[in-house]
N, C-alpha and C. Protein backbone atom coordinates (compact mmCIF):
# COMPACT_ATOMS: atom_id res chain seq x y z
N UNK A 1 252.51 95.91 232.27
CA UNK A 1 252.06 94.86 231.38
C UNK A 1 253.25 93.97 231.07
N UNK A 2 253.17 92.64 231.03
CA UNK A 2 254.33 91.85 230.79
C UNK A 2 254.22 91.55 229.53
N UNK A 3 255.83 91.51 229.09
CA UNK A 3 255.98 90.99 227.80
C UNK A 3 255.37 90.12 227.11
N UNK A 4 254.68 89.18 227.23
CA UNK A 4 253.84 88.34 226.59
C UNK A 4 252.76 88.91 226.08
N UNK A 5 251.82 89.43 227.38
CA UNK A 5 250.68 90.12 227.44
C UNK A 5 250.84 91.18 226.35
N UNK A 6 251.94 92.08 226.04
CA UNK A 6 252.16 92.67 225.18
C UNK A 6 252.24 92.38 224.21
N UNK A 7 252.82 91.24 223.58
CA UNK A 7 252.93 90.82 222.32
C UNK A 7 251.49 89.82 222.11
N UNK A 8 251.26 89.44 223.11
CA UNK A 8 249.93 88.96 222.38
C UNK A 8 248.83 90.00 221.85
N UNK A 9 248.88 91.63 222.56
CA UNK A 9 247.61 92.37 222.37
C UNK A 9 248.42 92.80 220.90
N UNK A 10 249.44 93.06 220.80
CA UNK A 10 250.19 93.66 219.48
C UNK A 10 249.49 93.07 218.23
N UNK A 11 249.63 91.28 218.68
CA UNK A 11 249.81 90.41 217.43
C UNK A 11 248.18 90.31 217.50
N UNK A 12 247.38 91.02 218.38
CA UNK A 12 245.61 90.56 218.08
C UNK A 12 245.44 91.76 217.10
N UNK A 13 246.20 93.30 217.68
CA UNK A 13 245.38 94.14 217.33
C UNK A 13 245.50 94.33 215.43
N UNK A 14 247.01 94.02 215.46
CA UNK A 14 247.82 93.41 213.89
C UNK A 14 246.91 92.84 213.42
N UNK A 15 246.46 92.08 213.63
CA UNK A 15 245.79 90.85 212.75
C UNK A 15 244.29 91.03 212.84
N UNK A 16 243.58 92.30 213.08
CA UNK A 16 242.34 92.54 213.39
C UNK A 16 242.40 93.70 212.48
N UNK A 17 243.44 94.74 212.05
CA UNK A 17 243.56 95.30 211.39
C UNK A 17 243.48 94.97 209.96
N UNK A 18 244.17 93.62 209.69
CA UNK A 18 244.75 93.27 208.51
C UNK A 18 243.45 92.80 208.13
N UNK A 19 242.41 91.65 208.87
CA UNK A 19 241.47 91.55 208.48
C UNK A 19 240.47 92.18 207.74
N UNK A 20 240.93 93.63 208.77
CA UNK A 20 239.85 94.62 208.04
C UNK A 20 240.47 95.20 206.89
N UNK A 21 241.39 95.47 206.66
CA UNK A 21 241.85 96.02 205.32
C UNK A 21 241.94 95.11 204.58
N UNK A 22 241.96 93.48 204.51
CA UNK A 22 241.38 92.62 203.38
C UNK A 22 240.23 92.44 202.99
N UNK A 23 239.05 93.44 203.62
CA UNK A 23 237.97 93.54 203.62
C UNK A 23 237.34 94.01 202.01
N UNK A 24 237.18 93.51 201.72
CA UNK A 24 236.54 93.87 200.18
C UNK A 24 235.44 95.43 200.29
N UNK A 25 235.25 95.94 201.30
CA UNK A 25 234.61 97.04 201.42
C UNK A 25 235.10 98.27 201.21
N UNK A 26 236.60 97.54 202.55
CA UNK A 26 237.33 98.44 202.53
C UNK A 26 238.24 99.01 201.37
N UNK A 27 238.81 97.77 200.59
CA UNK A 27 239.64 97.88 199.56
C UNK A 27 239.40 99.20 198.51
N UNK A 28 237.86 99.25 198.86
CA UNK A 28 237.41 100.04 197.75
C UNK A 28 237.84 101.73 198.30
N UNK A 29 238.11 101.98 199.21
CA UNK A 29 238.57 103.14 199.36
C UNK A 29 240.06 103.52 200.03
N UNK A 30 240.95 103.83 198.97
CA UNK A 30 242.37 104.03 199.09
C UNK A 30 242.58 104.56 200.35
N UNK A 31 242.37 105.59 200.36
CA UNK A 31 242.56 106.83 201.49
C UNK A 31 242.42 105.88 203.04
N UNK A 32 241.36 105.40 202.97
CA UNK A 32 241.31 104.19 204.34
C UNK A 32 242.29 103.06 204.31
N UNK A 33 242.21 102.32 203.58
CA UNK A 33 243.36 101.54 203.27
C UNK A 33 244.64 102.16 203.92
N UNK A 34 245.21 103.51 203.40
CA UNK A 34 246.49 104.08 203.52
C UNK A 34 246.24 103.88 205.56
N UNK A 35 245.52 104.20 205.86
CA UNK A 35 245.27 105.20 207.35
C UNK A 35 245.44 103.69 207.45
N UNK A 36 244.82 102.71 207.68
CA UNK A 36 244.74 101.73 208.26
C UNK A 36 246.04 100.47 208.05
N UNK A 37 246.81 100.70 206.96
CA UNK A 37 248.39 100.05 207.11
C UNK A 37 249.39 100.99 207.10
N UNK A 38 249.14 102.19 207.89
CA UNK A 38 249.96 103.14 208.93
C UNK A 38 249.83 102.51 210.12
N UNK A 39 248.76 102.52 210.20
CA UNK A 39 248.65 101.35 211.80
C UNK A 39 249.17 100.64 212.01
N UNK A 40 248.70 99.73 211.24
CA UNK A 40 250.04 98.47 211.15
C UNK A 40 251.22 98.43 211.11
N UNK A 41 251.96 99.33 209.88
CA UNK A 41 253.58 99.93 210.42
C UNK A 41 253.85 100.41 211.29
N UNK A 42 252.67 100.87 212.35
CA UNK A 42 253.63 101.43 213.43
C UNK A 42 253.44 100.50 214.21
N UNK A 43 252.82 99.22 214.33
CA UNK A 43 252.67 98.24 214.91
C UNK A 43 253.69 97.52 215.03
N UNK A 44 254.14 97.80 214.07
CA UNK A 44 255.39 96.24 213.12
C UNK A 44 256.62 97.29 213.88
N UNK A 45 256.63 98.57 214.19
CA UNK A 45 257.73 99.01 214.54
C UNK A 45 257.79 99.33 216.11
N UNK A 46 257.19 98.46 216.64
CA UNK A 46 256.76 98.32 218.61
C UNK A 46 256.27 99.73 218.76
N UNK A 47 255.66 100.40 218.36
CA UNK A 47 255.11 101.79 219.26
C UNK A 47 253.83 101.35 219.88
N UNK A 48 253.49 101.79 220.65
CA UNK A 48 252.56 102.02 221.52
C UNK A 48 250.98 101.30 220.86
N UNK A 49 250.55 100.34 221.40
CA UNK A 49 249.23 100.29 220.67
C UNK A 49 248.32 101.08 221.44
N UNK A 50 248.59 101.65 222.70
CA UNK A 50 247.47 102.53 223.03
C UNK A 50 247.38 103.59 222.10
N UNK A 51 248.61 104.18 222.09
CA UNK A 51 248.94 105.24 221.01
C UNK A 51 248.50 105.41 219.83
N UNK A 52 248.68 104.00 219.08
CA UNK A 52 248.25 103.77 217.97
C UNK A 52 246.59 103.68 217.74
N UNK A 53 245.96 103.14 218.55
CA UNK A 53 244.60 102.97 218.80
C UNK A 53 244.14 104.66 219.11
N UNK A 54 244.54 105.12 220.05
CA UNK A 54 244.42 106.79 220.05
C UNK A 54 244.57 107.08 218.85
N UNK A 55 245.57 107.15 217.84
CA UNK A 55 245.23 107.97 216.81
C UNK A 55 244.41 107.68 215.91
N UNK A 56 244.63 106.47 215.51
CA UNK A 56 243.69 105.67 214.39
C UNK A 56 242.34 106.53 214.24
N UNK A 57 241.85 106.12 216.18
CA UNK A 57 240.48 106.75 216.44
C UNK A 57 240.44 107.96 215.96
N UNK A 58 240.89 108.83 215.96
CA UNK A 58 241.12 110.36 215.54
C UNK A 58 241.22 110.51 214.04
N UNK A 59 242.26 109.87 213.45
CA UNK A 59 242.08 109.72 212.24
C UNK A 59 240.91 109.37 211.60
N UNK A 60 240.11 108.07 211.95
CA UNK A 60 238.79 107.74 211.56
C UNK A 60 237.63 108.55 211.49
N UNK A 61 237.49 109.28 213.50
CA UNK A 61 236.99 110.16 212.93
C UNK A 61 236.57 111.77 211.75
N UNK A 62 238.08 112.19 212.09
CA UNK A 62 238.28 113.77 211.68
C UNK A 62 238.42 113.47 210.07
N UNK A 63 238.36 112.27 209.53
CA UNK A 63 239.01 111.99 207.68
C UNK A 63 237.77 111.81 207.13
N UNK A 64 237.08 110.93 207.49
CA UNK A 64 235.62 109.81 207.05
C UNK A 64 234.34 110.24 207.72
N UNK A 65 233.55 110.21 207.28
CA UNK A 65 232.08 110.58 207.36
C UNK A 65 231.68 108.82 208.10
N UNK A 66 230.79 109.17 208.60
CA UNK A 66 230.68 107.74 209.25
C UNK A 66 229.69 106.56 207.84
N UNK A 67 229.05 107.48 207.06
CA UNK A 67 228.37 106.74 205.92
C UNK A 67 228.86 106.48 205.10
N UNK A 68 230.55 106.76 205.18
CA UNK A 68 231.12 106.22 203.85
C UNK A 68 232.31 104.99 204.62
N UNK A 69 232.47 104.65 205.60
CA UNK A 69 232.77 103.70 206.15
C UNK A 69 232.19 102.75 205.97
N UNK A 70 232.93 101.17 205.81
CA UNK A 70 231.76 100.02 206.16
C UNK A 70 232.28 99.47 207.16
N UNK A 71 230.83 98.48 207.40
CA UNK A 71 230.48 98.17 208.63
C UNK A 71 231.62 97.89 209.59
N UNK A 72 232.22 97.09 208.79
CA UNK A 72 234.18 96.26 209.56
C UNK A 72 234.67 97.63 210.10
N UNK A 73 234.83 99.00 209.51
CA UNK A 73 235.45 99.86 210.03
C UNK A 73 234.95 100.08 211.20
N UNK A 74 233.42 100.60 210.70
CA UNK A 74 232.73 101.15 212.10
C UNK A 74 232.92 100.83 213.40
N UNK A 75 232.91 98.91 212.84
CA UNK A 75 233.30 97.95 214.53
C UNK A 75 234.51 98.35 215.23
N UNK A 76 235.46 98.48 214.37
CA UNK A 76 236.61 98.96 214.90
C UNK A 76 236.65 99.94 215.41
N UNK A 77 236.03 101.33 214.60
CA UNK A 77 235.99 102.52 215.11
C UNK A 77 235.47 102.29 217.23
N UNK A 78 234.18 101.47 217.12
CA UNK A 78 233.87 101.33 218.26
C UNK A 78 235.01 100.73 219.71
N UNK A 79 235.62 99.87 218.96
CA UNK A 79 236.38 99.14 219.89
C UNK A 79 237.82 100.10 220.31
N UNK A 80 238.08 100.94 219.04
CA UNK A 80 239.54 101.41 219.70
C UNK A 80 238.68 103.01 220.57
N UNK A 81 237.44 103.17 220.49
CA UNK A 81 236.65 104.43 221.36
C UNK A 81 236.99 103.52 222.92
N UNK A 82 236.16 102.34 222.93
CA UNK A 82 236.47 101.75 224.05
C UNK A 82 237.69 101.35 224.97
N UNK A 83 238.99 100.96 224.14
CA UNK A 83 239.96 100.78 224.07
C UNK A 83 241.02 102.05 224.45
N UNK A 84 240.47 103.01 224.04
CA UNK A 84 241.30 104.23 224.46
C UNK A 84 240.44 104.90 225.47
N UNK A 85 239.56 104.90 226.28
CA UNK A 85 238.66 105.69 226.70
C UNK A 85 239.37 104.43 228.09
N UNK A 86 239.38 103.42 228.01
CA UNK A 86 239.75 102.42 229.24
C UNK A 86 241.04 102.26 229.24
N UNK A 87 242.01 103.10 228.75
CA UNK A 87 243.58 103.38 228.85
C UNK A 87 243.56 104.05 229.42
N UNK A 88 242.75 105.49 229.14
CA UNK A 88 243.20 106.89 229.59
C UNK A 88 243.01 107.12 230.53
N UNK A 89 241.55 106.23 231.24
CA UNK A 89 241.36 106.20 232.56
C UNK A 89 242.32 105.27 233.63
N UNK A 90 243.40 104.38 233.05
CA UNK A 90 243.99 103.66 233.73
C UNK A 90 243.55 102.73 234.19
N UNK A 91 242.00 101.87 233.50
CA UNK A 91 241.58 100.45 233.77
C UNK A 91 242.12 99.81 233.07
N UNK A 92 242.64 98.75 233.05
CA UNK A 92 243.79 97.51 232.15
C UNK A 92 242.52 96.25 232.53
N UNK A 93 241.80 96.23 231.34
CA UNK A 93 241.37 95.31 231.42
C UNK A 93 241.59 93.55 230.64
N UNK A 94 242.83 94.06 229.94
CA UNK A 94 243.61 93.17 229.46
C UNK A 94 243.93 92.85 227.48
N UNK A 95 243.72 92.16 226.85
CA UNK A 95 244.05 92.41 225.52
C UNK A 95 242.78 92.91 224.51
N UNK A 96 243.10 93.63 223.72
CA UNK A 96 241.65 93.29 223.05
C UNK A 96 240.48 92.47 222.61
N UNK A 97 239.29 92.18 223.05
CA UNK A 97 238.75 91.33 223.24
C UNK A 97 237.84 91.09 221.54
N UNK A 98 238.40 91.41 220.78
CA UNK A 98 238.10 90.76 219.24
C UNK A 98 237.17 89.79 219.40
């Protein structure tokens, strides 16, 4: 992946995050909040967004019940399933498509 390509999926997945944690849904539950600007710090500190997207997903699931999530999470939940499921297999289909 070239440097650009990299910093552009960084600075989508950043700012898709942040969205969702300005989410007035979300706000309402700390514990998500926390999980979800861990993400982001490890964003802000170049690690891996596959990595990061791998755990998130894990985190989301194994912490949260899916009915106490809202909707903004859920979407996400879906996209980093997709997102890591098309890493692991080694298809690069290019940045996140937000």
């Amino acid at each position: 992946m070239s440097f650009k390509k990299a910093n552009k999926e960084e600075l989508t997945f950043k700012n898709a995050l942040t969205e969702i944690i300005n989410d007035p849904a979300v706000q309402k539950n700390a514990e998500l909040v926390k999980v979800l600007q861990s993400a982001v710090e490890k964003a802000n500190k170049n690690q891996s967004i596959q990595s990061i997207a791998s755990n998130l997903s894990v985190q989301l699931k194994s912490n949260f019940a899916e009915k106490e999530l809202p909707a903004s999470v859920i979407d996400l939940q879906l996209k980093l399933e997709r997102y890591t499921a098309i890493g692991a297999n080694g298809i690069v289909t290019g940045v996140f498509d937000w």
